[in-house]
PDB file of N, CA and C in Angstrom:
ATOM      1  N   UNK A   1     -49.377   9.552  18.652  1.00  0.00           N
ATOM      2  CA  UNK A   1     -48.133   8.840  18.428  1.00  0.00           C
ATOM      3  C   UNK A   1     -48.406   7.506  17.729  1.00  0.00           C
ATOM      4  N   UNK A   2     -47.532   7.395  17.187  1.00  0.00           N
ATOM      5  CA  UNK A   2     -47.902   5.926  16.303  1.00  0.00           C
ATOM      6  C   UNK A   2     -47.186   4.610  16.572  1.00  0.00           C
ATOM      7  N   UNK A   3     -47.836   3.796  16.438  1.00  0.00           N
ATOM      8  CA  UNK A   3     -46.992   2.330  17.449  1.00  0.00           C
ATOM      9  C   UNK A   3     -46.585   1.602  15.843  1.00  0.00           C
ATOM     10  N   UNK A   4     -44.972   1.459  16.169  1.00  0.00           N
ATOM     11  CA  UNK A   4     -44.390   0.293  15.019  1.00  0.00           C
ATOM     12  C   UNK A   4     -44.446  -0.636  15.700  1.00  0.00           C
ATOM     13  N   UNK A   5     -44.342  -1.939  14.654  1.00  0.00           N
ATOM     14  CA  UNK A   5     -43.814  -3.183  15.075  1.00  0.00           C
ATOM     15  C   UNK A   5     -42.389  -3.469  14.103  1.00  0.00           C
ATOM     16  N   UNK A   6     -42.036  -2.848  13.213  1.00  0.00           N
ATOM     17  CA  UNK A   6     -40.700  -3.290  12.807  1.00  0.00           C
ATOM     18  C   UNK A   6     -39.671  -1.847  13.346  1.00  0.00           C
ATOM     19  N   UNK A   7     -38.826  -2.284  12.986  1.00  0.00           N
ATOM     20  CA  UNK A   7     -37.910  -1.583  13.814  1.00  0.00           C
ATOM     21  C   UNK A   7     -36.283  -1.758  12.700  1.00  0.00           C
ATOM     22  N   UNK A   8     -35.344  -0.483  12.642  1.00  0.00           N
ATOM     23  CA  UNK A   8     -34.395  -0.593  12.162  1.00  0.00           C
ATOM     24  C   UNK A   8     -34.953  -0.446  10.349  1.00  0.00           C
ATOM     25  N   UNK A   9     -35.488   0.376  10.223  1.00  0.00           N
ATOM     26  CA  UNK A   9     -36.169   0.470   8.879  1.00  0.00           C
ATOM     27  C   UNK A   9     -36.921   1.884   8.697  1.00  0.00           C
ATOM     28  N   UNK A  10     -36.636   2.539   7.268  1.00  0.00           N
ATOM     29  CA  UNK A  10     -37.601   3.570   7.353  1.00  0.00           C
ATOM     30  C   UNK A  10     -39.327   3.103   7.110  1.00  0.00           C
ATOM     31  N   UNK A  11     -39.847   3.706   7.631  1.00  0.00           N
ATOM     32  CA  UNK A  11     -41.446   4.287   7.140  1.00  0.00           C
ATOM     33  C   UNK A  11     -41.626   4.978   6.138  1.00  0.00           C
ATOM     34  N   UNK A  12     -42.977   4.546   5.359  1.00  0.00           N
ATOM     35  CA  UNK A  12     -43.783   5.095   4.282  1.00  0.00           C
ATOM     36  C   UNK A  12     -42.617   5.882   3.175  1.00  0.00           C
ATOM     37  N   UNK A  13     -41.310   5.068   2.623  1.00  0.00           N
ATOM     38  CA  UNK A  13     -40.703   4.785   1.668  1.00  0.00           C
ATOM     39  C   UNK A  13     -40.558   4.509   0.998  1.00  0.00           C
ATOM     40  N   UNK A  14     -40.475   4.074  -0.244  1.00  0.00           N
ATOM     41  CA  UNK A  14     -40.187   3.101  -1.177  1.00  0.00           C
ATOM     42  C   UNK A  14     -38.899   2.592  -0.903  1.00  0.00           C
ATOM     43  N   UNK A  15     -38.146   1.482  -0.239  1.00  0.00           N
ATOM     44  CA  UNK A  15     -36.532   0.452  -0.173  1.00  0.00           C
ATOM     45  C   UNK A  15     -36.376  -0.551  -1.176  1.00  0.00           C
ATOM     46  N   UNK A  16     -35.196  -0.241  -1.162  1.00  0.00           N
ATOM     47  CA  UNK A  16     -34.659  -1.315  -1.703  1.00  0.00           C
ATOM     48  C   UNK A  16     -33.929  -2.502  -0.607  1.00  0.00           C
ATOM     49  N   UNK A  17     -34.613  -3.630  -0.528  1.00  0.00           N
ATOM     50  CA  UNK A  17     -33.707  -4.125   0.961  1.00  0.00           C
ATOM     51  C   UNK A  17     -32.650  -4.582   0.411  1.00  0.00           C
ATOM     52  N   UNK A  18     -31.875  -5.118  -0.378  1.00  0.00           N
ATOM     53  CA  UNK A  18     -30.574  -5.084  -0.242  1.00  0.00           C
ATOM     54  C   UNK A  18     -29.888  -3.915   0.182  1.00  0.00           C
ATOM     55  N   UNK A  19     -29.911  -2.833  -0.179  1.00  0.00           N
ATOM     56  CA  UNK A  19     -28.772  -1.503   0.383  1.00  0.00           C
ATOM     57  C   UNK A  19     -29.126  -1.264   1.550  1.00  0.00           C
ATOM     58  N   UNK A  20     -30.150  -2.562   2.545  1.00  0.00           N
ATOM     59  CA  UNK A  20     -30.282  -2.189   4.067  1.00  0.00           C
ATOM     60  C   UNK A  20     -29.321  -2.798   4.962  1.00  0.00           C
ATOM     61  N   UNK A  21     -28.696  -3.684   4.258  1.00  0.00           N
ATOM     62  CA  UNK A  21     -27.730  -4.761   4.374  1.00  0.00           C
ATOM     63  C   UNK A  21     -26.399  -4.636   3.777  1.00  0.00           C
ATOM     64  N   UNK A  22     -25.400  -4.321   4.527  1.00  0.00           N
ATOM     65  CA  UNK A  22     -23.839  -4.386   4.144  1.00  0.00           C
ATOM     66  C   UNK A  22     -22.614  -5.144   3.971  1.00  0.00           C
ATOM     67  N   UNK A  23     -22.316  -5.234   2.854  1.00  0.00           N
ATOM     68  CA  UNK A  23     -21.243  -6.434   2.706  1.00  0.00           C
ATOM     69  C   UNK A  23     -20.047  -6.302   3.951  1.00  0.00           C
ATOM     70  N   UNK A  24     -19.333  -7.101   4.758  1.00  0.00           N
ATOM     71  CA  UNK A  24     -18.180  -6.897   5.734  1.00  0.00           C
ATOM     72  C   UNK A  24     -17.041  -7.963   5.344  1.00  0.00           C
ATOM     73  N   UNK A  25     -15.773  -7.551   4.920  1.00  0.00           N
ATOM     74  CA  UNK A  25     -15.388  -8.987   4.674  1.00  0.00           C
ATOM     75  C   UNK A  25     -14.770 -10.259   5.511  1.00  0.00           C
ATOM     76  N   UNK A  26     -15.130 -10.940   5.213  1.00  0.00           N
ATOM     77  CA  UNK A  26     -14.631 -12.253   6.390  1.00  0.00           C
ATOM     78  C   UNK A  26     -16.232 -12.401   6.869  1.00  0.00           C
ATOM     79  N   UNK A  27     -17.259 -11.483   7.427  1.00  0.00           N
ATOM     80  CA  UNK A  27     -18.506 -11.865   7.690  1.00  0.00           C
ATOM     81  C   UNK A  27     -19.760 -12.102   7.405  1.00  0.00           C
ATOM     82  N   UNK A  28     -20.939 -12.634   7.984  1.00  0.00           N
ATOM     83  CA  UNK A  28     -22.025 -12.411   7.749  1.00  0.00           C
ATOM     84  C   UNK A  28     -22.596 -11.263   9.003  1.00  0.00           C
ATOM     85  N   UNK A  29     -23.619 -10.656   8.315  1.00  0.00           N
ATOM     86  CA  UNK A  29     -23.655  -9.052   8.666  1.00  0.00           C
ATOM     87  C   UNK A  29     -25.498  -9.473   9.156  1.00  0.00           C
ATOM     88  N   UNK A  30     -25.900  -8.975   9.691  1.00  0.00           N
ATOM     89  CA  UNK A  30     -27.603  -9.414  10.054  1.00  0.00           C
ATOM     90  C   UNK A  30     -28.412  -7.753  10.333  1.00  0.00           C
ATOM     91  N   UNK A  31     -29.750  -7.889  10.018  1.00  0.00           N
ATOM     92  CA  UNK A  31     -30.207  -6.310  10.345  1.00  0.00           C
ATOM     93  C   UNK A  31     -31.571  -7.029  10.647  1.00  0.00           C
ATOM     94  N   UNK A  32     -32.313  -6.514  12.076  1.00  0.00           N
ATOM     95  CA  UNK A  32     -33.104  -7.464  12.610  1.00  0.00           C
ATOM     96  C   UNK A  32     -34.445  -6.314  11.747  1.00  0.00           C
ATOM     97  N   UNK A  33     -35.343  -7.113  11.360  1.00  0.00           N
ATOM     98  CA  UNK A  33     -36.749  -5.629  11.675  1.00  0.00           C
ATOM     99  C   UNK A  33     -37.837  -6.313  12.172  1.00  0.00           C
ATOM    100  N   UNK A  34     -37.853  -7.257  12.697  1.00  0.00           N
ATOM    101  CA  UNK A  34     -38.351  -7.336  13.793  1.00  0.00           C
ATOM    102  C   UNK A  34     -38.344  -8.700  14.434  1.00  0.00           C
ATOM    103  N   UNK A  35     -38.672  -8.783  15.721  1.00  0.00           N
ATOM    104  CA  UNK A  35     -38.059  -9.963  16.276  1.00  0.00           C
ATOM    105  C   UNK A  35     -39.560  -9.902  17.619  1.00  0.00           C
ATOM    106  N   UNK A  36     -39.932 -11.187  18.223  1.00  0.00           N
ATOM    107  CA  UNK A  36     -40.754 -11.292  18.775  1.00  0.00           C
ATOM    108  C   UNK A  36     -41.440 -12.807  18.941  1.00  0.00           C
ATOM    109  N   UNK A  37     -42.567 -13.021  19.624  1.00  0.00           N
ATOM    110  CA  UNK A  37     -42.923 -14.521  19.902  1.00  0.00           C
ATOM    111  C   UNK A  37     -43.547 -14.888  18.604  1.00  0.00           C
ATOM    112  N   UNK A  38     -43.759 -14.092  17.838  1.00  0.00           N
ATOM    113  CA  UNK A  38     -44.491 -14.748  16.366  1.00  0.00           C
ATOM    114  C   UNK A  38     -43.707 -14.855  15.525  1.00  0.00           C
ATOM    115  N   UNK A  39     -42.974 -14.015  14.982  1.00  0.00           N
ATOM    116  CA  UNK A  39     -42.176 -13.636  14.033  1.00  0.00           C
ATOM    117  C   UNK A  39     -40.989 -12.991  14.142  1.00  0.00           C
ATOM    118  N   UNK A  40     -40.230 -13.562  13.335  1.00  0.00           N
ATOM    119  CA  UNK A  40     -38.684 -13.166  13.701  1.00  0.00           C
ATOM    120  C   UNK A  40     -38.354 -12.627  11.843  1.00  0.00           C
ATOM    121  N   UNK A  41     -37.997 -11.321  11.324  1.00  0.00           N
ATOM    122  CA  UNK A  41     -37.561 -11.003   9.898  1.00  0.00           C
ATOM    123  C   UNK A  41     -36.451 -10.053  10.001  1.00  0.00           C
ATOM    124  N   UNK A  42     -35.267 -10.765   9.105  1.00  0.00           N
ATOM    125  CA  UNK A  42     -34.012 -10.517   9.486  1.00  0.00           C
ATOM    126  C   UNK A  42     -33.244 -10.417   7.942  1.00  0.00           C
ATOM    127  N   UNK A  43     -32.750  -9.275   7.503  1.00  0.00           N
ATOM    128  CA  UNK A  43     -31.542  -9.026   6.569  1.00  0.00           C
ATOM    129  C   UNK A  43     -30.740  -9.877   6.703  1.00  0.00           C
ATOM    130  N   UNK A  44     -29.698 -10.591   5.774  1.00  0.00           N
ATOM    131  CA  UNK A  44     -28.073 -11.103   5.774  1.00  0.00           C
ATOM    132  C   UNK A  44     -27.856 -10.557   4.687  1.00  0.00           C
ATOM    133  N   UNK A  45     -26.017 -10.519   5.121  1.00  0.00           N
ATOM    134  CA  UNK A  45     -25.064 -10.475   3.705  1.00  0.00           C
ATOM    135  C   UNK A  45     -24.180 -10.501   4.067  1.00  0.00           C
ATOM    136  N   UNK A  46     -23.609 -11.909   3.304  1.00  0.00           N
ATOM    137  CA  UNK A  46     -22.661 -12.726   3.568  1.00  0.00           C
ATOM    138  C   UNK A  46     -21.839 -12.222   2.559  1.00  0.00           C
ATOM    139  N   UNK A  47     -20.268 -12.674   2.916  1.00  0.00           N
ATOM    140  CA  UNK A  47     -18.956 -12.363   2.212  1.00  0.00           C
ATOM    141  C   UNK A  47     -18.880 -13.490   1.343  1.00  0.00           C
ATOM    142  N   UNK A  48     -18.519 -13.434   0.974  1.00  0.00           N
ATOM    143  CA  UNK A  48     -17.660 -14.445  -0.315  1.00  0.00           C
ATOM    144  C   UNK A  48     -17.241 -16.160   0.552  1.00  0.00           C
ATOM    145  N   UNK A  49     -18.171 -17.268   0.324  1.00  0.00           N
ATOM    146  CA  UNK A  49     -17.461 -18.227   1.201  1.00  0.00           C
ATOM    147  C   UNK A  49     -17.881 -18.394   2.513  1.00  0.00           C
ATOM    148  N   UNK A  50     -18.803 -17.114   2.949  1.00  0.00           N
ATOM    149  CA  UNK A  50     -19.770 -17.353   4.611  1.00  0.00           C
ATOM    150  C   UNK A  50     -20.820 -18.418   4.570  1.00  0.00           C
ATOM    151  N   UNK A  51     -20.765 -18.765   5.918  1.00  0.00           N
ATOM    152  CA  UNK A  51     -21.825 -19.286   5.715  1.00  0.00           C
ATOM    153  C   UNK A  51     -22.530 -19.632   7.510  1.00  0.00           C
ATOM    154  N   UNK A  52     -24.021 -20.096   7.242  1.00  0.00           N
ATOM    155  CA  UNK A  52     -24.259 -20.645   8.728  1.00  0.00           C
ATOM    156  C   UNK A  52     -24.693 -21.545   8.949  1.00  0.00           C
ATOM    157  N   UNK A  53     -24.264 -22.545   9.913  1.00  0.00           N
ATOM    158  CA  UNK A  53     -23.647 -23.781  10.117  1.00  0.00           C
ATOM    159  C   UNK A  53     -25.280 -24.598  10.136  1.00  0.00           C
ATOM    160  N   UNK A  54     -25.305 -25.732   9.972  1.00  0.00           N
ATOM    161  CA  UNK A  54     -26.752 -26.078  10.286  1.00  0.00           C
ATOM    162  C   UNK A  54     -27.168 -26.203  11.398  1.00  0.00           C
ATOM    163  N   UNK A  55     -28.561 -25.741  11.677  1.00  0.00           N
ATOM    164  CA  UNK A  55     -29.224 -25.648  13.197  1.00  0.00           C
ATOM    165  C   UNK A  55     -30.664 -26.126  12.435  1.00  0.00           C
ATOM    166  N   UNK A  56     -31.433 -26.156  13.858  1.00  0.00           N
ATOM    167  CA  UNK A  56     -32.823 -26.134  13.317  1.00  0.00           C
ATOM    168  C   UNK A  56     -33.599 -24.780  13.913  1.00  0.00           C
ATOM    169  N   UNK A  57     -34.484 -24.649  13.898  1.00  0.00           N
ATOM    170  CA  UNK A  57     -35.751 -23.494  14.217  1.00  0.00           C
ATOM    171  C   UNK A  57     -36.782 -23.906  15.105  1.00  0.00           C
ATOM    172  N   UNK A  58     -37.219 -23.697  15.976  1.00  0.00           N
ATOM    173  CA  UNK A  58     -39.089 -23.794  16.484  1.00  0.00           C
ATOM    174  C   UNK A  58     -39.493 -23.717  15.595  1.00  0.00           C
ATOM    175  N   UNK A  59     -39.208 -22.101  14.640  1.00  0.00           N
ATOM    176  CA  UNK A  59     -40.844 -21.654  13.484  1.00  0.00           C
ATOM    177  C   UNK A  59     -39.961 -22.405  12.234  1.00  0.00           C
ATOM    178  N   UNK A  60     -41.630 -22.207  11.062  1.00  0.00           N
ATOM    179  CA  UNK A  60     -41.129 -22.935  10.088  1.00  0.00           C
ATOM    180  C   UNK A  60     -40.185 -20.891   8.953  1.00  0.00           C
ATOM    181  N   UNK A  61     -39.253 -21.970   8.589  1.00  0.00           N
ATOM    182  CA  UNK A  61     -38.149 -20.339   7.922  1.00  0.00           C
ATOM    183  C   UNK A  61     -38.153 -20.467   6.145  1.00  0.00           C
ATOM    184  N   UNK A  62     -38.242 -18.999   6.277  1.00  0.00           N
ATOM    185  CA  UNK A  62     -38.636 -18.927   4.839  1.00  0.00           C
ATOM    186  C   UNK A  62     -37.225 -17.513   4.153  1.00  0.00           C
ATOM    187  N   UNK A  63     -36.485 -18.383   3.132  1.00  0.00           N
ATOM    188  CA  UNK A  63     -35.435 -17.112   2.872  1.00  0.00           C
ATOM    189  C   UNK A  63     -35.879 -17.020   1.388  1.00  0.00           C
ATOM    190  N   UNK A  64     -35.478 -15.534   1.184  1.00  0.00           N
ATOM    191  CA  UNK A  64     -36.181 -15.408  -0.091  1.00  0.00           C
ATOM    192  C   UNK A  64     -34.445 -14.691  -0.205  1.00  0.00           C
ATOM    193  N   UNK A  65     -34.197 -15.325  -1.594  1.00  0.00           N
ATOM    194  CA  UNK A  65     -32.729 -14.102  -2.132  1.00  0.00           C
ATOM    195  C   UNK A  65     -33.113 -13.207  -2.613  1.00  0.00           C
ATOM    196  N   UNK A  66     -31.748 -12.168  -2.296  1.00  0.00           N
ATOM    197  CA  UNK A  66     -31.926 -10.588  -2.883  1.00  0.00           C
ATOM    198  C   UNK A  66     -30.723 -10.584  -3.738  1.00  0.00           C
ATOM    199  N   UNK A  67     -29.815 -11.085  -3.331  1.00  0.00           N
ATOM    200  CA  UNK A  67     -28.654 -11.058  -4.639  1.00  0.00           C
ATOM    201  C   UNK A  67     -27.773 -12.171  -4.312  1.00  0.00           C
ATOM    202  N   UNK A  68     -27.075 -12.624  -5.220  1.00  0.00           N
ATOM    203  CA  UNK A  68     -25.942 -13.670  -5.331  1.00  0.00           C
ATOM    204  C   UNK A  68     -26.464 -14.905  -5.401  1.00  0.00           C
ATOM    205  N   UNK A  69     -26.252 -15.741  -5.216  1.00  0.00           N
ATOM    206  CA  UNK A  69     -26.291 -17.054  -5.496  1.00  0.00           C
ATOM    207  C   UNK A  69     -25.627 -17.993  -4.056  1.00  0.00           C
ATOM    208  N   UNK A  70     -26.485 -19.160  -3.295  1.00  0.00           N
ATOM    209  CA  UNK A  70     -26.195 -19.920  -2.280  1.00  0.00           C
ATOM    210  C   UNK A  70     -26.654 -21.077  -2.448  1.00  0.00           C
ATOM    211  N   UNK A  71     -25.981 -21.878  -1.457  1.00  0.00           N
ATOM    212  CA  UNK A  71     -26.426 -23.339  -1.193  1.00  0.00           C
ATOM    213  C   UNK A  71     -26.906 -23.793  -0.269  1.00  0.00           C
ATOM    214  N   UNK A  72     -28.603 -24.048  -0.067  1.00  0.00           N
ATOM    215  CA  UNK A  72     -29.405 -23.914   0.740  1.00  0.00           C
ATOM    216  C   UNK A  72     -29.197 -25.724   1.022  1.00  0.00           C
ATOM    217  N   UNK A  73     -28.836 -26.390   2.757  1.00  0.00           N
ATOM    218  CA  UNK A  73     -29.234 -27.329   2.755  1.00  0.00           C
ATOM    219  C   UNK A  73     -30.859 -27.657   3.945  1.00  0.00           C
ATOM    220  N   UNK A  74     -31.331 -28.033   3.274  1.00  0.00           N
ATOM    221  CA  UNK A  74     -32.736 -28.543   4.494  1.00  0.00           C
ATOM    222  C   UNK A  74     -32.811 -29.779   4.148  1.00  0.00           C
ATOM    223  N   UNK A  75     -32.617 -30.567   5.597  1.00  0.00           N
ATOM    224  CA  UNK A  75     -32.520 -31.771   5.876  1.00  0.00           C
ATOM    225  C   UNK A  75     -31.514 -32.964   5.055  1.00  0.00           C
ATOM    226  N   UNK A  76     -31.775 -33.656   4.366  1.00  0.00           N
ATOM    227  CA  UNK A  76     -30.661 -34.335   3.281  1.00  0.00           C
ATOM    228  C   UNK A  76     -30.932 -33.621   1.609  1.00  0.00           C
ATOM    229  N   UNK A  77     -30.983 -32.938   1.742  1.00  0.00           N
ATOM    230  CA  UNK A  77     -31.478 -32.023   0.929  1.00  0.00           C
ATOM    231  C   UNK A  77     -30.592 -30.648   0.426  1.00  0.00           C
ATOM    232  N   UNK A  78     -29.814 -30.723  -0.856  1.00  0.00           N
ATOM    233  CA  UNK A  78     -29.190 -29.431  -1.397  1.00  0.00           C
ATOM    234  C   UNK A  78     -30.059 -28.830  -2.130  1.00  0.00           C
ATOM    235  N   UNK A  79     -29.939 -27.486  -2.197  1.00  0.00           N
ATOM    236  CA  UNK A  79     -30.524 -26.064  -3.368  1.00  0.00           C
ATOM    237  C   UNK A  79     -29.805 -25.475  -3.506  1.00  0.00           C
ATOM    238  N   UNK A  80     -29.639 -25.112  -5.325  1.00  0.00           N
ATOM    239  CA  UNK A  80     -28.782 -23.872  -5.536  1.00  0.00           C
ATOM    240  C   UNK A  80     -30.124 -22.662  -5.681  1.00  0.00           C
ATOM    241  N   UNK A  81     -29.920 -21.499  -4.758  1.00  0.00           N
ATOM    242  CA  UNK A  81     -30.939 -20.771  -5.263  1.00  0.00           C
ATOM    243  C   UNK A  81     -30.035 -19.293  -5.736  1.00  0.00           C
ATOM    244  N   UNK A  82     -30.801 -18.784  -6.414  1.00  0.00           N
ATOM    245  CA  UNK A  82     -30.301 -17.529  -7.426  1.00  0.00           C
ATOM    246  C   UNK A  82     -31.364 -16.469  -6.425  1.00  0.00           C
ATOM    247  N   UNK A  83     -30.800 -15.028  -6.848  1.00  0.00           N
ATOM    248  CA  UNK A  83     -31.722 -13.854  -6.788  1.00  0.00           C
ATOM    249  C   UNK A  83     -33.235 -14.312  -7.267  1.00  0.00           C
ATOM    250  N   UNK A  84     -33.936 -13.778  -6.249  1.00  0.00           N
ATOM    251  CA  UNK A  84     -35.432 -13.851  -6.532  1.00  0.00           C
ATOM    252  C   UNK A  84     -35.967 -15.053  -5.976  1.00  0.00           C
ATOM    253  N   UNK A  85     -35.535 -16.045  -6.168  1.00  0.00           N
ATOM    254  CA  UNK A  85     -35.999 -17.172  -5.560  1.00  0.00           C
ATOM    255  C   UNK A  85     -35.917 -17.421  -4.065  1.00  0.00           C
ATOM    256  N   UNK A  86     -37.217 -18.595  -3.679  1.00  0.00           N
ATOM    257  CA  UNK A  86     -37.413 -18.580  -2.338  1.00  0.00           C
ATOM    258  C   UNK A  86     -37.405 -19.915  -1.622  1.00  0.00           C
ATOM    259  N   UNK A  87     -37.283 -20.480  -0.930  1.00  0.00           N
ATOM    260  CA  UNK A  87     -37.311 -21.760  -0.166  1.00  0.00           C
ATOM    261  C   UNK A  87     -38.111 -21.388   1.505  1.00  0.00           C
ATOM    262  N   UNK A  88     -38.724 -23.114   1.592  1.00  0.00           N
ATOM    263  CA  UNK A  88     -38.907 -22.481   3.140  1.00  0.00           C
ATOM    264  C   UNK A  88     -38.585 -23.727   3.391  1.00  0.00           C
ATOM    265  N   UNK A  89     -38.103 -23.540   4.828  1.00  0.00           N
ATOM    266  CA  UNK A  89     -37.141 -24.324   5.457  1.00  0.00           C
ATOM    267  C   UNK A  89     -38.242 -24.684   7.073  1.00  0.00           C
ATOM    268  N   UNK A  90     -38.773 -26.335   6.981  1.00  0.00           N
ATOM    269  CA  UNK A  90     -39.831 -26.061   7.885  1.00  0.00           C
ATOM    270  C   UNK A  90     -39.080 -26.468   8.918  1.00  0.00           C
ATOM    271  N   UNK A  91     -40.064 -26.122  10.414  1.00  0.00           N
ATOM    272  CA  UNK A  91     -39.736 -26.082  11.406  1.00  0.00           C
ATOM    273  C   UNK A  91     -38.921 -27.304  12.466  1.00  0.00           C
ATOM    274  N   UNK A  92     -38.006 -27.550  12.701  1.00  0.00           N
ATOM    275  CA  UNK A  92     -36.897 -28.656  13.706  1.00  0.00           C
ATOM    276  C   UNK A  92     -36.686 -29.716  12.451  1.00  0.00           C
ATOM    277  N   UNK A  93     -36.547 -29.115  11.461  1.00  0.00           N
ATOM    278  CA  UNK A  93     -35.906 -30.165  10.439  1.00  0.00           C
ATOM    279  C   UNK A  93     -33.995 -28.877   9.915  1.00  0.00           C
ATOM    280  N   UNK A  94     -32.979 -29.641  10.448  1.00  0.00           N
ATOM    281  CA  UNK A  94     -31.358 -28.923  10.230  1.00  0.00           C
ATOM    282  C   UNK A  94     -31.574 -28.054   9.328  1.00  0.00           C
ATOM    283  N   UNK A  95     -31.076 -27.025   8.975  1.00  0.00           N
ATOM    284  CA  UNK A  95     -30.927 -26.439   7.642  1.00  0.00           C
ATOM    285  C   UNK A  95     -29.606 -25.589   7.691  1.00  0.00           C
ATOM    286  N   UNK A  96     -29.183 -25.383   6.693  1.00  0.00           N
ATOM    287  CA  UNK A  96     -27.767 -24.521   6.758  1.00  0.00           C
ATOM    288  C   UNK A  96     -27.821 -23.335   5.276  1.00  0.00           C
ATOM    289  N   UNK A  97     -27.295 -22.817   5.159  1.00  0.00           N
ATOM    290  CA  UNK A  97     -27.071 -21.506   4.261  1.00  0.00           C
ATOM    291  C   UNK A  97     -25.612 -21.202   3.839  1.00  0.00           C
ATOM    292  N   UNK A  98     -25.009 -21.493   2.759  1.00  0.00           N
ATOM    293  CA  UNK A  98     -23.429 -21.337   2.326  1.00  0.00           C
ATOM    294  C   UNK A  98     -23.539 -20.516   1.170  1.00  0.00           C
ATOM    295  N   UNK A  99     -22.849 -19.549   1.092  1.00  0.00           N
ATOM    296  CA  UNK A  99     -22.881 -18.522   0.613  1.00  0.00           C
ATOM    297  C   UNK A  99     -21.928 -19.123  -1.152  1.00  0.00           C
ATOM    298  N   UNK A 100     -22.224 -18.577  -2.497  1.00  0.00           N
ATOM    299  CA  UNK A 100     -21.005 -18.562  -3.318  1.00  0.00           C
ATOM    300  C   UNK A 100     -20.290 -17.904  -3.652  1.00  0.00           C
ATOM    301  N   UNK A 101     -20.802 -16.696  -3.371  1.00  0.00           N
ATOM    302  CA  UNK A 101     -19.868 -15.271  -3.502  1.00  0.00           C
ATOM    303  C   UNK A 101     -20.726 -14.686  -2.247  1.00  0.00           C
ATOM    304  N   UNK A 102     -20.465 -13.202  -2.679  1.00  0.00           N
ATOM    305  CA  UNK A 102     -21.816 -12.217  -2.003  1.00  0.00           C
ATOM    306  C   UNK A 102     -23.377 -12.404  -2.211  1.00  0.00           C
ATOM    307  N   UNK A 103     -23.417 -12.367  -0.930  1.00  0.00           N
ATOM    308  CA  UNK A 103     -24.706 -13.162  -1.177  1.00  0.00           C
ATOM    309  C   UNK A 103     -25.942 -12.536  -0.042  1.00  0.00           C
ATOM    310  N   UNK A 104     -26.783 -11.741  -0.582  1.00  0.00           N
ATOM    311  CA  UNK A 104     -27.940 -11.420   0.751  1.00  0.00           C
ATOM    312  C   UNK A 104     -29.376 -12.005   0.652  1.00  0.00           C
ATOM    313  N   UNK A 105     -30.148 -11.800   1.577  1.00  0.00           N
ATOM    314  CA  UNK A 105     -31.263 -12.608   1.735  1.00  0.00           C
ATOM    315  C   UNK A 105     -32.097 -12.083   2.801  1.00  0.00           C
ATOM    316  N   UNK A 106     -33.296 -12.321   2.713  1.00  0.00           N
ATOM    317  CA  UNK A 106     -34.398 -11.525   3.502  1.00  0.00           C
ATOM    318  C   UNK A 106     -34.621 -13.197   4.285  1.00  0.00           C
ATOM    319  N   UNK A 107     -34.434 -13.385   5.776  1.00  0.00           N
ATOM    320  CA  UNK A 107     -35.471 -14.505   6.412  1.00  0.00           C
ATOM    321  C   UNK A 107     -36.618 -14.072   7.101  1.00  0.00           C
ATOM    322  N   UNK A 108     -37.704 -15.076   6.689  1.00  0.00           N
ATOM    323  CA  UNK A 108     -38.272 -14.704   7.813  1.00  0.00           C
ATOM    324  C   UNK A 108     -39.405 -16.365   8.390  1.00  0.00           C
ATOM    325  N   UNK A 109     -38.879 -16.125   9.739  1.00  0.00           N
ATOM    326  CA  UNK A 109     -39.542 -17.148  10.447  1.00  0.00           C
ATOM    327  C   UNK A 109     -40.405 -16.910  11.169  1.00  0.00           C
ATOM    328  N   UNK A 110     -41.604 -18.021  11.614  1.00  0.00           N
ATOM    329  CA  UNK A 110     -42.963 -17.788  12.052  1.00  0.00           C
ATOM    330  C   UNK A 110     -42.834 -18.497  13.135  1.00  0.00           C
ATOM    331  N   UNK A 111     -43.126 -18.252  14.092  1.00  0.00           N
ATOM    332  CA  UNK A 111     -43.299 -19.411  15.330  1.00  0.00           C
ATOM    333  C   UNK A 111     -44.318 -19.913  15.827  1.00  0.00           C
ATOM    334  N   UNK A 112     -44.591 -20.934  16.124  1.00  0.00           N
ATOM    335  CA  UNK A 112     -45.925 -21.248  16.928  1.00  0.00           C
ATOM    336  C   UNK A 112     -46.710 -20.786  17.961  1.00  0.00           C
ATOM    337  N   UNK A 113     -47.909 -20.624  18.087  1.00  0.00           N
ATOM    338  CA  UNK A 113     -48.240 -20.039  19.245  1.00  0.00           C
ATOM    339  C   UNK A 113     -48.444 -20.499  20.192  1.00  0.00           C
TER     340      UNK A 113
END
């Protein structure tokens, strides 16, 4: 038998991760693949105008876009980032995520040990 550590995902595939992630309207939509004391890596896709509010993290967070275009804030700090591009957002410093249209994104955060 074989032991995963991600979860909510096929095996030995070729994906595309955006089509793992579904637009909903009015929400942001989340698809966990895996979650744990090290690492936390998580799908979004936000509606048109979503967004999540600023918090901070334990681990330091890293979002990489998959489509649309957002407004990344960390700390006093704005980004417009496009598809493809990545930011990392380090650890107990606010950060927030506002969507401009449809908008998805791969996070993934690391935690301390």
């Amino acid at each position: 038998m074989e032991t995963h550590y991600l979860k909510n995902i096929e095996f030995k595939s070729a994906l595309e991760l955006p089509a793992l992630v579904e637009y909903q309207q009015g929400q942001v939509v989340s698809r966990t693949l895996a979650q744990n004391k090290a690492v936390s890596i998580t799908l979004f896709a936000f509606d048109e105008n979503e967004e999540i509010s600023s918090h901070s993290s334990d681990g330091d967070a890293m979002v990489t876009v998959l489509e649309g275009t957002a407004h990344i804030t960390v700390g006093d700090q704005e980004f417009s980032l496009a598809e493809g591009k990545t930011i990392v957002m380090p650890a107990g410093i606010p950060h927030a995520v506002a969507a401009d249209g449809k908008f998805k994104m791969l996070l993934t955060v690391v935690f301390p040990q």
